[in-house]
N, C-alpha and C. Protein backbone atom coordinates (compact mmCIF):
# COMPACT_ATOMS: atom_id res chain seq x y z
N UNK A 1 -30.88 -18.98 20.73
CA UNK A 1 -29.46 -19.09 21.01
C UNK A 1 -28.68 -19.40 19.73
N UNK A 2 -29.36 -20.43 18.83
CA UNK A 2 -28.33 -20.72 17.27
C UNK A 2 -28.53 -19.74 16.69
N UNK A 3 -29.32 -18.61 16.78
CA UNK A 3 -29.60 -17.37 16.14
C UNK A 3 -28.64 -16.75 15.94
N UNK A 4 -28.36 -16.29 17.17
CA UNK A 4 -27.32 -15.17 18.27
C UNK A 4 -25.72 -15.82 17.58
N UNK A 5 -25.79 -17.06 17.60
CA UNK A 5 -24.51 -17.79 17.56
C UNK A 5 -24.07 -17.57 15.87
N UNK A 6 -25.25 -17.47 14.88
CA UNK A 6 -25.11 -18.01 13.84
C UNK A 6 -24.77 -16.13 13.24
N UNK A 7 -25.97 -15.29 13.62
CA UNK A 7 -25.33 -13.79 13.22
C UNK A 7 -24.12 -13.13 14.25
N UNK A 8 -23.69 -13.64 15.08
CA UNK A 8 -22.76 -13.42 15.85
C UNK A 8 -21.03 -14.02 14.77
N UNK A 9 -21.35 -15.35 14.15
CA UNK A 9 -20.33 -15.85 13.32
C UNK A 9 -20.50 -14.63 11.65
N UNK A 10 -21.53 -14.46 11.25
CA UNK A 10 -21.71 -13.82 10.13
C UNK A 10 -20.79 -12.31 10.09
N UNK A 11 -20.97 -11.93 11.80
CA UNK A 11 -20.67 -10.40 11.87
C UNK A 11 -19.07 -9.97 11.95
N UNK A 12 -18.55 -11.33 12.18
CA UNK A 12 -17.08 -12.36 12.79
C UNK A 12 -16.91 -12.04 10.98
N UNK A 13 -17.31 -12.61 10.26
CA UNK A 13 -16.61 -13.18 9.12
C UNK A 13 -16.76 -11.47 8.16
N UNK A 14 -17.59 -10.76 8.26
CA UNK A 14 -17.47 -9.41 7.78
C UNK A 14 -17.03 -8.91 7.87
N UNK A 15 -16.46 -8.39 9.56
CA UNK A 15 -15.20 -7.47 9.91
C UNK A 15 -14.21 -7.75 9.37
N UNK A 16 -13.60 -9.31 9.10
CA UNK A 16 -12.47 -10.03 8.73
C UNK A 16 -11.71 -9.09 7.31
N UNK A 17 -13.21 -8.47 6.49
CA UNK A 17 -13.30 -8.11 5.25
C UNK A 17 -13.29 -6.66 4.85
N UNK A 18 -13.12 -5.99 6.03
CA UNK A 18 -13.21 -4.54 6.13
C UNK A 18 -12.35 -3.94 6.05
N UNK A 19 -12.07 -2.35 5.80
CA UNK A 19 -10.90 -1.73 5.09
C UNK A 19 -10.62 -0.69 6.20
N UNK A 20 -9.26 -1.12 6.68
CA UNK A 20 -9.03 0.52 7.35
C UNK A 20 -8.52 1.33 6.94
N UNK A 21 -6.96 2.05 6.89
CA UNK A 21 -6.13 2.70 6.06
C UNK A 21 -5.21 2.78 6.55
N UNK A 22 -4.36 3.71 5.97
CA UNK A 22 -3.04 3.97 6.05
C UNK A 22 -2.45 5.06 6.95
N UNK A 23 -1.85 5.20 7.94
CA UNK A 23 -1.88 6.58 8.76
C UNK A 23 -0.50 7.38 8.61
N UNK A 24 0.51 6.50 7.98
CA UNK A 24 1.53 7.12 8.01
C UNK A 24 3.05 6.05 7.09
N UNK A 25 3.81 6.47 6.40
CA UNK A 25 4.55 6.07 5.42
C UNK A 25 5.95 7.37 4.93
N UNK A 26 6.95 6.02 4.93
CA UNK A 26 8.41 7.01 4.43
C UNK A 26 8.07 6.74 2.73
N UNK A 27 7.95 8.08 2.17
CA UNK A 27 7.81 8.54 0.62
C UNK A 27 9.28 9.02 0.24
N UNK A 28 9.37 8.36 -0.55
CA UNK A 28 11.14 8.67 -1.55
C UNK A 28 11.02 8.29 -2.98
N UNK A 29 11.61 9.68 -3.67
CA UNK A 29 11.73 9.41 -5.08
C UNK A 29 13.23 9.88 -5.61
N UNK A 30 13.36 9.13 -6.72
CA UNK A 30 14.71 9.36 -7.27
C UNK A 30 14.68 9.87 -9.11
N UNK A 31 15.11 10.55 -8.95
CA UNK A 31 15.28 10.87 -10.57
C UNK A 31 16.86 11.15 -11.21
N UNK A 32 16.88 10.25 -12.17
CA UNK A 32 18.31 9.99 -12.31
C UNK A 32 18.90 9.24 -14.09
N UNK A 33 19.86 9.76 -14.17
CA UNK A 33 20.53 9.52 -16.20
C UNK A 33 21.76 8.70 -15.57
N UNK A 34 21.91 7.20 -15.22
CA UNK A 34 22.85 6.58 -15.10
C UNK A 34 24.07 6.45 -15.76
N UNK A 35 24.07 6.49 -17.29
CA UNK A 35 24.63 6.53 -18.13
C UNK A 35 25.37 8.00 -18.22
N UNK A 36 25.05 8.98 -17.80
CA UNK A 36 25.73 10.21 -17.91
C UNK A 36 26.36 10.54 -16.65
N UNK A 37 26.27 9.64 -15.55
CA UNK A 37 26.68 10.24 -13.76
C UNK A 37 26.68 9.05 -13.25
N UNK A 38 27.78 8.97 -12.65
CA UNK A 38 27.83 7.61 -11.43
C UNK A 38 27.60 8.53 -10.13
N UNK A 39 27.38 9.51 -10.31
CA UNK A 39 27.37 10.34 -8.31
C UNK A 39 26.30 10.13 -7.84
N UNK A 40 24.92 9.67 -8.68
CA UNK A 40 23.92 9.39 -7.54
C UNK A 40 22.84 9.79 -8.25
N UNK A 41 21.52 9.67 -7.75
CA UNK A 41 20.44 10.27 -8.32
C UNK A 41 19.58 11.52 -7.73
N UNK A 42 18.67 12.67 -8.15
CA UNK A 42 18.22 13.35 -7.51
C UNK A 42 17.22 12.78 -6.44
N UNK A 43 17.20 13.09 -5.54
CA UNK A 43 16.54 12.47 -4.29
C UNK A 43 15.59 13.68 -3.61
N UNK A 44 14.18 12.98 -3.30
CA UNK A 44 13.81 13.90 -2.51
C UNK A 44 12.87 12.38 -0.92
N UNK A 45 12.93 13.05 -0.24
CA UNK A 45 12.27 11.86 0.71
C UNK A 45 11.99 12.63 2.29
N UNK A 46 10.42 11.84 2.85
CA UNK A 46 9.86 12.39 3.61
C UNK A 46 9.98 10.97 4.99
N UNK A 47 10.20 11.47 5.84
CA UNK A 47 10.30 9.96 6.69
C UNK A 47 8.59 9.80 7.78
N UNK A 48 8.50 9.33 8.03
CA UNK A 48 7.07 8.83 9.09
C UNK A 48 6.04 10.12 8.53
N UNK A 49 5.79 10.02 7.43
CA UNK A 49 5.21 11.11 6.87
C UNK A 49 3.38 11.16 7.34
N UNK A 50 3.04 11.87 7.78
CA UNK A 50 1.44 11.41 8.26
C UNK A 50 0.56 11.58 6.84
N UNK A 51 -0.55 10.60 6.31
CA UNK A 51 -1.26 10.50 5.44
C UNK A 51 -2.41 11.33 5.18
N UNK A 52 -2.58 12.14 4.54
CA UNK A 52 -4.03 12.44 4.47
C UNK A 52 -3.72 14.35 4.25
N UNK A 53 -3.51 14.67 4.56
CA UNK A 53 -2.68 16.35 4.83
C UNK A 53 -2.43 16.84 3.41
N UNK A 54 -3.03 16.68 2.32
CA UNK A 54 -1.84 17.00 0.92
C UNK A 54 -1.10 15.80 0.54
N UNK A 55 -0.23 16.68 -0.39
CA UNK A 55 0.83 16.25 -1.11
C UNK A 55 2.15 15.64 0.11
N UNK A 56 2.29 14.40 0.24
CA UNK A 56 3.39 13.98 1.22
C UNK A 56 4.32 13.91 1.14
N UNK A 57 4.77 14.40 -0.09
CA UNK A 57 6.04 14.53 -0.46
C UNK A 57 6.25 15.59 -1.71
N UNK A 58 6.92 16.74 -1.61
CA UNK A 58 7.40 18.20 -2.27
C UNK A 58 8.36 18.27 -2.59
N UNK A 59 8.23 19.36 -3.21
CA UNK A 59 9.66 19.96 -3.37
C UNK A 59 10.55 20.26 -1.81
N UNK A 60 9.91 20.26 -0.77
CA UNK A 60 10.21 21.17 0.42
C UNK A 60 11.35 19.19 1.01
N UNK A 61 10.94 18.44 0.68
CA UNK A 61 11.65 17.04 1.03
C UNK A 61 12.80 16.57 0.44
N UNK A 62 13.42 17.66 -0.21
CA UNK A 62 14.90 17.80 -1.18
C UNK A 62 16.13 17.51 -0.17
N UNK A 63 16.64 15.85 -0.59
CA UNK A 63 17.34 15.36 0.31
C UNK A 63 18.90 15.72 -0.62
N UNK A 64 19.24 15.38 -1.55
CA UNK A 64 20.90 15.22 -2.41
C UNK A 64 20.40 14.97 -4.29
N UNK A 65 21.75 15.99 -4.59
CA UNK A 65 21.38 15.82 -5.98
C UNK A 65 22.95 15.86 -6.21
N UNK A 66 23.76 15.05 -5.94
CA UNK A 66 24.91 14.89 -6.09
C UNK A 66 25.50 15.27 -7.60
N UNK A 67 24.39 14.58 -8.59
CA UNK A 67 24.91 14.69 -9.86
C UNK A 67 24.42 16.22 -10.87
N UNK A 68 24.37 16.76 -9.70
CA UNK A 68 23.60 18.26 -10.29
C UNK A 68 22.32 18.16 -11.56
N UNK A 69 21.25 17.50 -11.12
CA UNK A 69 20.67 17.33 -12.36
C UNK A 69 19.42 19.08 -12.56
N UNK A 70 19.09 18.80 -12.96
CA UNK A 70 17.82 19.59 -13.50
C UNK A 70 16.44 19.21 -13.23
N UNK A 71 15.56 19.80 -12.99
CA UNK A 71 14.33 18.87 -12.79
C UNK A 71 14.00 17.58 -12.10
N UNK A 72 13.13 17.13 -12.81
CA UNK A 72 13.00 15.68 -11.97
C UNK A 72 12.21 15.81 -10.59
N UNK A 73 11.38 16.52 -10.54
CA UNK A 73 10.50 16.60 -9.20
C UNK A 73 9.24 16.47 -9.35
N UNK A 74 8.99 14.98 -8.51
CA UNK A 74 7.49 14.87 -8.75
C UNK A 74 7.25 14.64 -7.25
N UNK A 75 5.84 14.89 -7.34
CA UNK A 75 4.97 15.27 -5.70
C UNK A 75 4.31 13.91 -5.58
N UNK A 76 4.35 13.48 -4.41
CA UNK A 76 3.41 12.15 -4.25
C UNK A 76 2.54 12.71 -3.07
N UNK A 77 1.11 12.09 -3.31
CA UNK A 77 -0.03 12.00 -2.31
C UNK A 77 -0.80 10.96 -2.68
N UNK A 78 -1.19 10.61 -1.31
CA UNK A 78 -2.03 9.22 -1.39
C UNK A 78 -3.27 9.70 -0.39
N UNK A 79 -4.44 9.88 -1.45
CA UNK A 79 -5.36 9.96 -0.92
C UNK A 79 -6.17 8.72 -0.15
N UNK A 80 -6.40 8.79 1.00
CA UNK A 80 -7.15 7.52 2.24
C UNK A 80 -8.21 7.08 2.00
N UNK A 81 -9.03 8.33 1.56
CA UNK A 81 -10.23 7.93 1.09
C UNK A 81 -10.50 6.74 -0.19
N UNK A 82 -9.79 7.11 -1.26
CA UNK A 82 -10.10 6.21 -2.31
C UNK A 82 -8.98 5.25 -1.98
N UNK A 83 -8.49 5.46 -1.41
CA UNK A 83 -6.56 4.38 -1.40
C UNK A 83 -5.96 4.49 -3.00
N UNK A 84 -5.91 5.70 -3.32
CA UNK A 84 -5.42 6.29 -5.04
C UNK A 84 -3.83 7.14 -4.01
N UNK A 85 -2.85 6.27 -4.93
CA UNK A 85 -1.32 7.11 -5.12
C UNK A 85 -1.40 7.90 -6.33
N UNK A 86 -1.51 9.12 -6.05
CA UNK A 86 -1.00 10.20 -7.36
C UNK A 86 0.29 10.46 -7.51
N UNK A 87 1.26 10.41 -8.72
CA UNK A 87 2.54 10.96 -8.56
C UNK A 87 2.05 12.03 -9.87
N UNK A 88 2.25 13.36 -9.01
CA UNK A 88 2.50 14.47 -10.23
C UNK A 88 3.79 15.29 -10.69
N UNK A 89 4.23 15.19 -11.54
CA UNK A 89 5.65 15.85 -12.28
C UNK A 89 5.50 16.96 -12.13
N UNK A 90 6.79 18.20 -11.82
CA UNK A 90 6.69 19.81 -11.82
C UNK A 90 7.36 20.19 -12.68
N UNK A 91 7.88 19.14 -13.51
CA UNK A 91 8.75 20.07 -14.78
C UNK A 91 8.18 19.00 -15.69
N UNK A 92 9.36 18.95 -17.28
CA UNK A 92 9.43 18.57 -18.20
C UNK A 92 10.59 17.77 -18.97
N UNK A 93 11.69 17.86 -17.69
CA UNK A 93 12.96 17.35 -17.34
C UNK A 93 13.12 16.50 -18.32
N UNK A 94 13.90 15.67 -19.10
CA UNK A 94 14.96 14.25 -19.62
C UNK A 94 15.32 13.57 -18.51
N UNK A 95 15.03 11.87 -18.22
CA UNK A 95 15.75 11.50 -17.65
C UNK A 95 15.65 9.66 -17.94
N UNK A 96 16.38 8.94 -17.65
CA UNK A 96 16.62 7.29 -18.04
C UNK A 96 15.50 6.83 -16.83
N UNK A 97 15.73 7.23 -15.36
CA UNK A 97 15.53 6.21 -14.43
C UNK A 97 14.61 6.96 -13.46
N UNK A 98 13.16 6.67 -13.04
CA UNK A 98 12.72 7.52 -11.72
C UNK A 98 12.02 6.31 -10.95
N UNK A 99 12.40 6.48 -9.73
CA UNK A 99 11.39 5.32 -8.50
C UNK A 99 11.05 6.05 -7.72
N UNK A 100 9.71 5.89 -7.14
CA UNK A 100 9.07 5.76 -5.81
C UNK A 100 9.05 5.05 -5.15
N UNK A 101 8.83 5.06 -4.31
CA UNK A 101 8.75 4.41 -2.79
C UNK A 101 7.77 4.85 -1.94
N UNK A 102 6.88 4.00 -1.30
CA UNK A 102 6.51 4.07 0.15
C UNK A 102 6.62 3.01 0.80
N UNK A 103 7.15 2.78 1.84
CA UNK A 103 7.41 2.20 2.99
C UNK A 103 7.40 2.17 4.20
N UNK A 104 7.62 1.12 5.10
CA UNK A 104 7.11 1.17 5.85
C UNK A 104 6.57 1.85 6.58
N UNK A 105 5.09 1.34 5.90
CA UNK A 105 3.48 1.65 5.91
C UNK A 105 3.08 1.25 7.23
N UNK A 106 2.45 2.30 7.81
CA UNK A 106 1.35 2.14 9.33
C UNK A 106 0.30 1.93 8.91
N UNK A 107 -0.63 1.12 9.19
CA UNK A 107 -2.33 1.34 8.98
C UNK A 107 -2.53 1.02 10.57
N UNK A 108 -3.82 1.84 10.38
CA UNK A 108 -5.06 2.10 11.44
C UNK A 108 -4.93 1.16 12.46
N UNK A 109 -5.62 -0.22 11.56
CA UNK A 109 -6.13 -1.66 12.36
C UNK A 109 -4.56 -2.36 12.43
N UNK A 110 -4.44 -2.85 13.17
CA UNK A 110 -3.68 -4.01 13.22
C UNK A 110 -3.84 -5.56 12.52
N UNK A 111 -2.79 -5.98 11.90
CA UNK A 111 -2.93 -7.13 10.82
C UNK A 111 -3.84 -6.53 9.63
N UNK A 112 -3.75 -5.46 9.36
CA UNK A 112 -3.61 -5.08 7.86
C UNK A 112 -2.68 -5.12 6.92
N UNK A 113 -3.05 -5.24 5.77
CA UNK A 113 -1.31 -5.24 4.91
C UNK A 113 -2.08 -5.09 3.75
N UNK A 114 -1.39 -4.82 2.41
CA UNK A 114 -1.61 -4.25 1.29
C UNK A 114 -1.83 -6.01 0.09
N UNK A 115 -2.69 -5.97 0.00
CA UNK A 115 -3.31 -7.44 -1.06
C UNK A 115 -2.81 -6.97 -2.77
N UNK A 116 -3.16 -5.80 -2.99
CA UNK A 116 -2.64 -5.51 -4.36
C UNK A 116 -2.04 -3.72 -4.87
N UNK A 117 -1.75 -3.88 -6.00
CA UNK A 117 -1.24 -2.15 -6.28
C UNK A 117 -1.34 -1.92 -8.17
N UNK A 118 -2.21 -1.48 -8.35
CA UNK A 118 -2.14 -1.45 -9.97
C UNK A 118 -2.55 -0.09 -10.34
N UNK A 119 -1.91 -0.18 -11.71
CA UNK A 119 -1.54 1.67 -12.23
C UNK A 119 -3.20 1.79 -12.74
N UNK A 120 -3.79 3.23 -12.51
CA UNK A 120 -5.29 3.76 -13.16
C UNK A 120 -5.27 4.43 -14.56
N UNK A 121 -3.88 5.28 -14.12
CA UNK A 121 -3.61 6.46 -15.46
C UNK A 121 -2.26 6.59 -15.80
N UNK A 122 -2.03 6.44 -16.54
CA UNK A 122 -0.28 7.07 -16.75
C UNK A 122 0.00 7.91 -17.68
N UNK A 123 0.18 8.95 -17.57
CA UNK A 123 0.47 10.36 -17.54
C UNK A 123 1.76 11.12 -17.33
N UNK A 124 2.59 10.31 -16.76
CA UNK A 124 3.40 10.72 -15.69
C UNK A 124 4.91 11.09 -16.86
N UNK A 125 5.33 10.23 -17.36
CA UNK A 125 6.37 10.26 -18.90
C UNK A 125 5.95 10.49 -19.83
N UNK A 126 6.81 10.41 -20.85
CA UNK A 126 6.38 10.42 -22.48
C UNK A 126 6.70 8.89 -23.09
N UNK A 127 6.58 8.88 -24.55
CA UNK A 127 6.92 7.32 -24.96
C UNK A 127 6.26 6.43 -24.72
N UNK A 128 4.82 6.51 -23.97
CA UNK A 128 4.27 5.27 -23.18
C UNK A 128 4.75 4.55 -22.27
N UNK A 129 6.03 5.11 -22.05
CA UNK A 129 6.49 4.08 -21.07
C UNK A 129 5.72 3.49 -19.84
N UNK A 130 5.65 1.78 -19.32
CA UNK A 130 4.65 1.71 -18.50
C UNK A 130 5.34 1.73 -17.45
N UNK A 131 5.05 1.92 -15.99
CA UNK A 131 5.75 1.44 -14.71
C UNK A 131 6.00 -0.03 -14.23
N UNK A 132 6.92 -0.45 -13.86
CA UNK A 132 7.08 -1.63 -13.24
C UNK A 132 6.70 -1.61 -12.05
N UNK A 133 5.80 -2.41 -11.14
CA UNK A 133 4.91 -1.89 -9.43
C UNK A 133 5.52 -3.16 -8.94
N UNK A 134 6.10 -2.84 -7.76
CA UNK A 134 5.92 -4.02 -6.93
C UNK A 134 5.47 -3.80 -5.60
N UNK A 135 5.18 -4.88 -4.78
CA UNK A 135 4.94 -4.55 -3.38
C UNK A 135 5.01 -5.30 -2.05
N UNK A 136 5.23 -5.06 -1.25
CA UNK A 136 5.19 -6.20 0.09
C UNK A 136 3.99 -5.70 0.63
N UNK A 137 3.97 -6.76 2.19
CA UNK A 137 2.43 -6.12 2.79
C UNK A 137 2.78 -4.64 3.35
N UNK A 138 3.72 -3.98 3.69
CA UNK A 138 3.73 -2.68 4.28
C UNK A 138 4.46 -1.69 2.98
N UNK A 139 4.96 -1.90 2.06
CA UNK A 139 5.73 -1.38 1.30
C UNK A 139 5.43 -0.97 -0.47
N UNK A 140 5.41 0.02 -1.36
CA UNK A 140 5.28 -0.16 -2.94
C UNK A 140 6.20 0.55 -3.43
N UNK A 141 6.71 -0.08 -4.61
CA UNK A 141 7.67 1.09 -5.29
C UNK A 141 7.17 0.62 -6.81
N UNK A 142 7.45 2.22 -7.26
CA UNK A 142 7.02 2.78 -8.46
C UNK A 142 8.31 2.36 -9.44
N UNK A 143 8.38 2.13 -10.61
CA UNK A 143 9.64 2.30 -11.41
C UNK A 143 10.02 2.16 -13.42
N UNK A 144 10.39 3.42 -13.49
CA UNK A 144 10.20 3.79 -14.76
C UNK A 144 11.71 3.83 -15.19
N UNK A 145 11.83 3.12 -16.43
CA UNK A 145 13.39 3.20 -16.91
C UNK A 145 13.34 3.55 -18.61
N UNK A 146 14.16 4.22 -19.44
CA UNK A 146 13.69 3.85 -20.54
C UNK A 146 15.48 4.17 -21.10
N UNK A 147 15.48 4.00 -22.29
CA UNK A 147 17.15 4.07 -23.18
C UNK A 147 16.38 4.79 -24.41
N UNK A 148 16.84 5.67 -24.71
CA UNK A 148 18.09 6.80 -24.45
C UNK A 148 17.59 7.54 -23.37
N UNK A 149 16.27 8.15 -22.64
CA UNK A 149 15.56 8.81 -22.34
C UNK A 149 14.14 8.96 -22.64
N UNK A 150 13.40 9.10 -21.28
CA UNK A 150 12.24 10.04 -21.67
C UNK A 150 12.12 10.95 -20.66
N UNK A 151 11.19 12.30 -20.71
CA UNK A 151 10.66 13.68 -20.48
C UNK A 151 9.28 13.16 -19.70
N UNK A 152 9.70 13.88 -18.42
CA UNK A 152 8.06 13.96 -17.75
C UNK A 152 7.30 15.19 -18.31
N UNK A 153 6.62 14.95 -18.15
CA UNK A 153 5.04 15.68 -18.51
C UNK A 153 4.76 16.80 -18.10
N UNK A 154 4.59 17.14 -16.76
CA UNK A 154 3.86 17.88 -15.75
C UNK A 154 2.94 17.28 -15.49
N UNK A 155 2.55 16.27 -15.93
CA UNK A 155 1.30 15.40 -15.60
C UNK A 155 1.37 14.41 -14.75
N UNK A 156 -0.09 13.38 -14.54
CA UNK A 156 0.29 12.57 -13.37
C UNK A 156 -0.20 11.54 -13.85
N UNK A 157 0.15 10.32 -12.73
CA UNK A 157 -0.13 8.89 -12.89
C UNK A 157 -0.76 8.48 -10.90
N UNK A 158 -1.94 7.85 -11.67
CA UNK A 158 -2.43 7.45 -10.41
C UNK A 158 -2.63 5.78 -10.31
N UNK A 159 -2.49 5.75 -8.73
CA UNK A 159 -2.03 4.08 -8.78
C UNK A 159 -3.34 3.52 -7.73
N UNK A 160 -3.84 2.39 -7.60
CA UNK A 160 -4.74 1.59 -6.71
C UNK A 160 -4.22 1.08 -5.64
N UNK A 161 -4.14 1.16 -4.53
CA UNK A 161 -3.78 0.54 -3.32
C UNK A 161 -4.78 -0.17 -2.84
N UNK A 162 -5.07 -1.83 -2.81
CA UNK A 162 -5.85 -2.45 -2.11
C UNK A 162 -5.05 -3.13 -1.09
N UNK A 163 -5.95 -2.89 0.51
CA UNK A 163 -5.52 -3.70 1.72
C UNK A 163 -6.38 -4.44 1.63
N UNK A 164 -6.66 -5.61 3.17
CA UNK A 164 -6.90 -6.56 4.00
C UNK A 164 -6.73 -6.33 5.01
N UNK A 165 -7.61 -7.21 6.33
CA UNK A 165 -7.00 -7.35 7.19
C UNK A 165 -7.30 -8.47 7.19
N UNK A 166 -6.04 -9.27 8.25
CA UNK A 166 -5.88 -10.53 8.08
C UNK A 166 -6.57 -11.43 9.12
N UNK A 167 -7.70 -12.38 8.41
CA UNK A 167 -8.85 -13.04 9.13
C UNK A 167 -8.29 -13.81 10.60
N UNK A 168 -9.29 -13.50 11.17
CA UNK A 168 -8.93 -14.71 12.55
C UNK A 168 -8.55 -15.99 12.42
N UNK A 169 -8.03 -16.63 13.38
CA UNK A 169 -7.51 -17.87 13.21
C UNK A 169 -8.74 -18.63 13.22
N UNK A 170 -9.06 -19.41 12.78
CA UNK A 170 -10.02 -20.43 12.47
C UNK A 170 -10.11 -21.85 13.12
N UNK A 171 -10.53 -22.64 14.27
CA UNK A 171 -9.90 -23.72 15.05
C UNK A 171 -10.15 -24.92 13.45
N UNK A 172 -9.27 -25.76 13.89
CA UNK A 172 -8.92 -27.03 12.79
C UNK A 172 -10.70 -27.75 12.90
N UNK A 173 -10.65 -28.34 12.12
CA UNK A 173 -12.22 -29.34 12.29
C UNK A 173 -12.41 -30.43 13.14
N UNK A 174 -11.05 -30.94 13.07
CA UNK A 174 -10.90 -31.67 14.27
C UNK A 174 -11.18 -31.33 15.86
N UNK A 175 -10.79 -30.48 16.25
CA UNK A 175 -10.65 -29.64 17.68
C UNK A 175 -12.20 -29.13 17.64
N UNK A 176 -13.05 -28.68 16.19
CA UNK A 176 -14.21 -27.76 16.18
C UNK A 176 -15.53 -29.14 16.85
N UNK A 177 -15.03 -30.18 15.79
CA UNK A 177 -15.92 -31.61 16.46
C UNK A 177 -15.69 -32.27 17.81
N UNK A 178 -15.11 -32.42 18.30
CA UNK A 178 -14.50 -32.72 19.53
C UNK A 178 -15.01 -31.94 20.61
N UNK A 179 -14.99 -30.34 19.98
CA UNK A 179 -15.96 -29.61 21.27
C UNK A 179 -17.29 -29.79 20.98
N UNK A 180 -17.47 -29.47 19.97
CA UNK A 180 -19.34 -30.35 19.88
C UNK A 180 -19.36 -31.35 20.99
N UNK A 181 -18.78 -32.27 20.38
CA UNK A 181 -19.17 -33.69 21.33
C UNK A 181 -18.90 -33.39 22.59
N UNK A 182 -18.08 -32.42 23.16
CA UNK A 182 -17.65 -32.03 24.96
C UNK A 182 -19.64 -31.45 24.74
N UNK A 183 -19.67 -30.20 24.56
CA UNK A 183 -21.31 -29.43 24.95
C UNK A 183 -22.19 -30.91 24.58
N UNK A 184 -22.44 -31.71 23.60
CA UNK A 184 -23.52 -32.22 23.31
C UNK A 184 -23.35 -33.40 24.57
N UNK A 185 -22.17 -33.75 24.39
CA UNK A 185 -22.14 -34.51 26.04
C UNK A 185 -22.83 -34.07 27.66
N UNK A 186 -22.16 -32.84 27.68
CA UNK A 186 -22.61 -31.80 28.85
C UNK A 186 -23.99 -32.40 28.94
N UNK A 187 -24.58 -31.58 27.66
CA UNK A 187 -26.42 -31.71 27.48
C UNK A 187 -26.76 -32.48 28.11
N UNK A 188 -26.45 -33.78 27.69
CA UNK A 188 -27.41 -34.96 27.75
C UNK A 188 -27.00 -35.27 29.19
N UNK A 189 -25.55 -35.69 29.57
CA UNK A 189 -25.80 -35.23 31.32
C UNK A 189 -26.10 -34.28 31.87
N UNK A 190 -26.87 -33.39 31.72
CA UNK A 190 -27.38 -32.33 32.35
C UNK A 190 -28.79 -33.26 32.57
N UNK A 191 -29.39 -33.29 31.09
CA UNK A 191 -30.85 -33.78 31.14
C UNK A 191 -31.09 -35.26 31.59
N UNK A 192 -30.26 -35.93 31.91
CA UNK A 192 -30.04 -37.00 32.64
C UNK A 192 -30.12 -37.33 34.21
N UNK A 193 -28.95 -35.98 34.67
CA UNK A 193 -29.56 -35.53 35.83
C UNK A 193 -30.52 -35.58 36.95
N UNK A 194 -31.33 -34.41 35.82
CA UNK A 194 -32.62 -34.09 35.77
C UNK A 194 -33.99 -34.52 36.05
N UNK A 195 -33.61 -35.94 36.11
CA UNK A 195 -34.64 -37.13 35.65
C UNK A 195 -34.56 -37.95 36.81
């Protein structure tokens, strides 16, 4: 029975640690020269986009380019398998300012959420410029700024997505001893009983 009880807690504390994924996420990018246009930035964005299918965001997700720019189109896919964000550039464009976005993020399991997000390759500009990442548990955005300008590549930058799911509640030590003493009580009037 402490067997059963003891790999029964082991198998408890493993699942706690296991990875599901991501099934679906709104992808939006902006590419944009602030300094030359107050009308807005080029925009492209995909809403409840399902994961896993390709590239989740195209050229075909061309929302407003108010400020008539040029270029500035990069493709995002997030492969499930590795939990790797690729952003790949289709031109060679000039520009000050580009962000990504994904948000609100679906995963699989319930009480999953995203623990970390860090860049693999960057590829993606010229200049070295690095990305600034941030993230919530359902949410990441990408973000590259530079003065006077820099030129994307055609190349890409790939990013790390690590989840969690979030462990069971755990009873206090207090409440955990207290039921001991209820069963070890039981026991001994049982075998008391008995007698």
């Amino acid at each position: 029975m402490l067997k059963k009880a003891i790999v029964s807690m082991l198998l408890l504390s493993v699942s706690c640690f296991s990875y599901a994924g991501l099934i679906s996420a709104d992808f939006r990018a902006d590419s944009h020269l602030p300094d030359h246009s107050s009308q807005g930035a080029k925009t492209y964005q995909s809403l409840a986009q399902a994961i896993g299918a390709g590239a989740e965001l195209n050229s075909d997700d061309f929302v407003a380019n108010p400020s008539g720019w040029g270029g500035g189109v990069v493709w995002m896919d997030f492969d499930p398998l590795n939990s790797v964000l690729t952003l790949t550039s289709q031109d060679s464009w000039d520009f000050q300012t580009f962000d990504a976005w994904m948000s609100n993020i679906a995963f699989s399991q319930p009480g999953e959420f995203i623990t970390g997000f860090s860049l693999l390759s960057n590829n993606l500009v010229t200049n070295g410029i690095q990305p600034v990442l941030s993230y919530t548990a359902d949410s990441l955005h990408i973000s590259y700024s530079s003065e006077p300008v820099f030129n994307f590549t055609g190349g890409q930058a790939t990013f790390l997505v690590q989840t969690a799911l979030q462990p069971a509640a755990v009873p206090e030590p207090a409440s955990l001893a207290i039921f001991g003493l209820a069963l070890l009580g039981l026991g001994v009037g049982r075998r008391m009983s008995r007698r």
